[in-house]
N, C-alpha and C. Protein backbone atom coordinates (compact mmCIF):
# COMPACT_ATOMS: atom_id res chain seq x y z
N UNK A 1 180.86 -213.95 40.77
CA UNK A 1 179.60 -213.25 40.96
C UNK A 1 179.36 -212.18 39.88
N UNK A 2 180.00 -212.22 39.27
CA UNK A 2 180.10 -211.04 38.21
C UNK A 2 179.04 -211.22 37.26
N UNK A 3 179.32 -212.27 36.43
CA UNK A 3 178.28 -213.19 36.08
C UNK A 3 176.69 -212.87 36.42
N UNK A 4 176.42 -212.90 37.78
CA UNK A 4 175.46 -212.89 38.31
C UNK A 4 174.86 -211.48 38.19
N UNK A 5 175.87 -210.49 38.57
CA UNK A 5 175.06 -209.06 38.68
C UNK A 5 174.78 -208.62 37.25
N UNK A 6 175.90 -208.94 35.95
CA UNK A 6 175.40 -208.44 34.40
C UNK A 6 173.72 -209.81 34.40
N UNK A 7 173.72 -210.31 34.68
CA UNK A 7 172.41 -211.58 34.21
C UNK A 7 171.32 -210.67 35.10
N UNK A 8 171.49 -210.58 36.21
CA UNK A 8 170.37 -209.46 37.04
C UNK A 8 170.20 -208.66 36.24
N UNK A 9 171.23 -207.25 35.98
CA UNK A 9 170.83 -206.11 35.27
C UNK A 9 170.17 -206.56 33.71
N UNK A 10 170.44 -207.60 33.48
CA UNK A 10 170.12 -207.44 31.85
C UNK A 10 168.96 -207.93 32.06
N UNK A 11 167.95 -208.84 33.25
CA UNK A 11 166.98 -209.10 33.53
C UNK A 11 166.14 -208.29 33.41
N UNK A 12 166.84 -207.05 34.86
CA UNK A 12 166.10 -206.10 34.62
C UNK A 12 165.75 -204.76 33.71
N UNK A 13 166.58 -204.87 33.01
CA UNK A 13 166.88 -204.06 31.24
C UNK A 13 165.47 -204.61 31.26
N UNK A 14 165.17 -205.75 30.57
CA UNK A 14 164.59 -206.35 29.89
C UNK A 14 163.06 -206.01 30.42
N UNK A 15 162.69 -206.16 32.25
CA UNK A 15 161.80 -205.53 32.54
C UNK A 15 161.52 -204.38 32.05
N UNK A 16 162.40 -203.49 32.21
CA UNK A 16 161.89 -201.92 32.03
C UNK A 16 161.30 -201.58 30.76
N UNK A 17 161.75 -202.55 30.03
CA UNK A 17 161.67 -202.04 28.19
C UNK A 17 160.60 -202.75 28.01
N UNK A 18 160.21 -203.75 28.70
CA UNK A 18 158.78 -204.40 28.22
C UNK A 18 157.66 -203.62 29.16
N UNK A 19 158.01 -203.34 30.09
CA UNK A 19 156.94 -201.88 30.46
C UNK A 19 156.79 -200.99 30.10
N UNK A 20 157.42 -200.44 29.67
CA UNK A 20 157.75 -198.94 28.50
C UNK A 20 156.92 -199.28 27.28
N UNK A 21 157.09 -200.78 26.72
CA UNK A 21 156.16 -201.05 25.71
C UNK A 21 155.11 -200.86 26.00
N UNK A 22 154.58 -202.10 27.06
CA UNK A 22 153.11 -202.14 27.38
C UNK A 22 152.38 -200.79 27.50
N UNK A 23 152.90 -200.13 27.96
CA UNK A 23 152.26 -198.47 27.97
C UNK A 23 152.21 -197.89 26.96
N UNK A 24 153.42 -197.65 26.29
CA UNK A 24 153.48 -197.15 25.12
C UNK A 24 152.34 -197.54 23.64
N UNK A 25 152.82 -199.11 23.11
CA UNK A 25 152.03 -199.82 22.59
C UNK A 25 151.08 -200.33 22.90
N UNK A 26 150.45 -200.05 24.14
CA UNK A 26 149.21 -200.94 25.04
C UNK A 26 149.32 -202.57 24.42
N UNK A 27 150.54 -202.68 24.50
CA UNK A 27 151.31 -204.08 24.58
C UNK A 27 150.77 -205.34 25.58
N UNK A 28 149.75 -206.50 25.24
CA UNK A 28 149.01 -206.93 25.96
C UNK A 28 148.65 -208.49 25.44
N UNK A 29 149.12 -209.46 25.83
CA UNK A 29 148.67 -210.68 25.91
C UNK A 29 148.69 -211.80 26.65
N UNK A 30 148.45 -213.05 26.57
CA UNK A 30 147.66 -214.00 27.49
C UNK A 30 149.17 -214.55 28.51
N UNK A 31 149.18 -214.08 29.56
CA UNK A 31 150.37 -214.69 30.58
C UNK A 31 151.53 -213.25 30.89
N UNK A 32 150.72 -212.17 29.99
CA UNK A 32 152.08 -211.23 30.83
C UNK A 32 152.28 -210.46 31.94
N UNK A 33 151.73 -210.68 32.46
CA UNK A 33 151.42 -210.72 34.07
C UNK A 33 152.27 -211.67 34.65
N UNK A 34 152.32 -212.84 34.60
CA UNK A 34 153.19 -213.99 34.66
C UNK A 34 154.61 -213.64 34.38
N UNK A 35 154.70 -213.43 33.34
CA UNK A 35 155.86 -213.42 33.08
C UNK A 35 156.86 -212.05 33.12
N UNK A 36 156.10 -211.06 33.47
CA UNK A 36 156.83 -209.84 34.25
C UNK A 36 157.22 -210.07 35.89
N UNK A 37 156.27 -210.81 35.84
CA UNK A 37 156.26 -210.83 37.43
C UNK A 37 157.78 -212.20 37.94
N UNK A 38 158.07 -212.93 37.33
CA UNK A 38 159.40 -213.81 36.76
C UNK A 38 160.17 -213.26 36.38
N UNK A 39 160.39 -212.19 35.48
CA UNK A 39 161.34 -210.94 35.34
C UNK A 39 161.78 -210.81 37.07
N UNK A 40 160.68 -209.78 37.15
CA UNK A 40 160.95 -209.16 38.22
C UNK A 40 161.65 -209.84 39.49
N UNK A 41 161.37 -210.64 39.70
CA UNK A 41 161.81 -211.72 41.09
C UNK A 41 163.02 -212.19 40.27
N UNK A 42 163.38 -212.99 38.97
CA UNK A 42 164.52 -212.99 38.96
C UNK A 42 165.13 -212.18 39.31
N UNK A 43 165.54 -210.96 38.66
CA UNK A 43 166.42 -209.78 38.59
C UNK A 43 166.86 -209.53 39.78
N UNK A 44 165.82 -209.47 40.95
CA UNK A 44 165.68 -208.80 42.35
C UNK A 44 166.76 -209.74 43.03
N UNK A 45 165.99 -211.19 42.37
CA UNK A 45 167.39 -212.48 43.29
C UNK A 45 168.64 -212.35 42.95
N UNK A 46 168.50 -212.31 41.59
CA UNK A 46 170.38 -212.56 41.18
C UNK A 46 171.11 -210.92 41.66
N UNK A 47 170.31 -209.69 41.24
CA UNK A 47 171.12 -208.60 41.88
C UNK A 47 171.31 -208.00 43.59
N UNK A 48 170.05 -208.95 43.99
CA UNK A 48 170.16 -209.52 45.70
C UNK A 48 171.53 -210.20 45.91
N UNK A 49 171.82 -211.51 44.88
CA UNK A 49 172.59 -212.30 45.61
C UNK A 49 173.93 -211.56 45.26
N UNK A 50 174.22 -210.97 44.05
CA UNK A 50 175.55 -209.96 43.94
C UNK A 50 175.74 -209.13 45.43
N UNK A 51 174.92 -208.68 45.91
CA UNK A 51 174.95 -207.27 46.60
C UNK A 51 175.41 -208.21 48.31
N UNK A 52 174.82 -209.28 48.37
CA UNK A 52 175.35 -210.52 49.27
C UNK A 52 176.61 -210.54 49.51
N UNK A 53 177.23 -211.21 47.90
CA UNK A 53 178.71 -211.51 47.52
C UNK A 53 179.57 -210.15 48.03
N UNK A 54 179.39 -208.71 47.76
CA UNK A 54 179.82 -207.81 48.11
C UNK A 54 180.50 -207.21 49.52
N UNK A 55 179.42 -208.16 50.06
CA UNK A 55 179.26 -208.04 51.63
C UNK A 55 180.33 -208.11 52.27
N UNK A 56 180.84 -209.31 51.42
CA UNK A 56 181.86 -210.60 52.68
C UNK A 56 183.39 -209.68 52.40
């Protein structure tokens, strides 16, 4: 599962810094809405399913 929680966090790295852009740079084109929003739900699943693994 280890695996799983660095691939979450680096997911969500990856969110934060492309929001930081978009604001910053008023960073803006066709599908990124889409594809933040795929960020986001990845990240949430794979550092969901770590926090699962933890459980047991």
């Amino acid at each position: 599962m280890k695996l799983t929680k660095n691939l979450g966090m680096l997911l969500l790295a990856i969110w934060l810094i492309v929001t930081g852009l978009m604001q910053l740079l008023n960073l803006y084109f066709s599908g990124l809405g889409i594809l933040m929003a795929i960020l986001a739900i990845g990240a949430g699943v794979l550092i969901g399913l770590e926090r699962k693994g933890e459980m047991r």
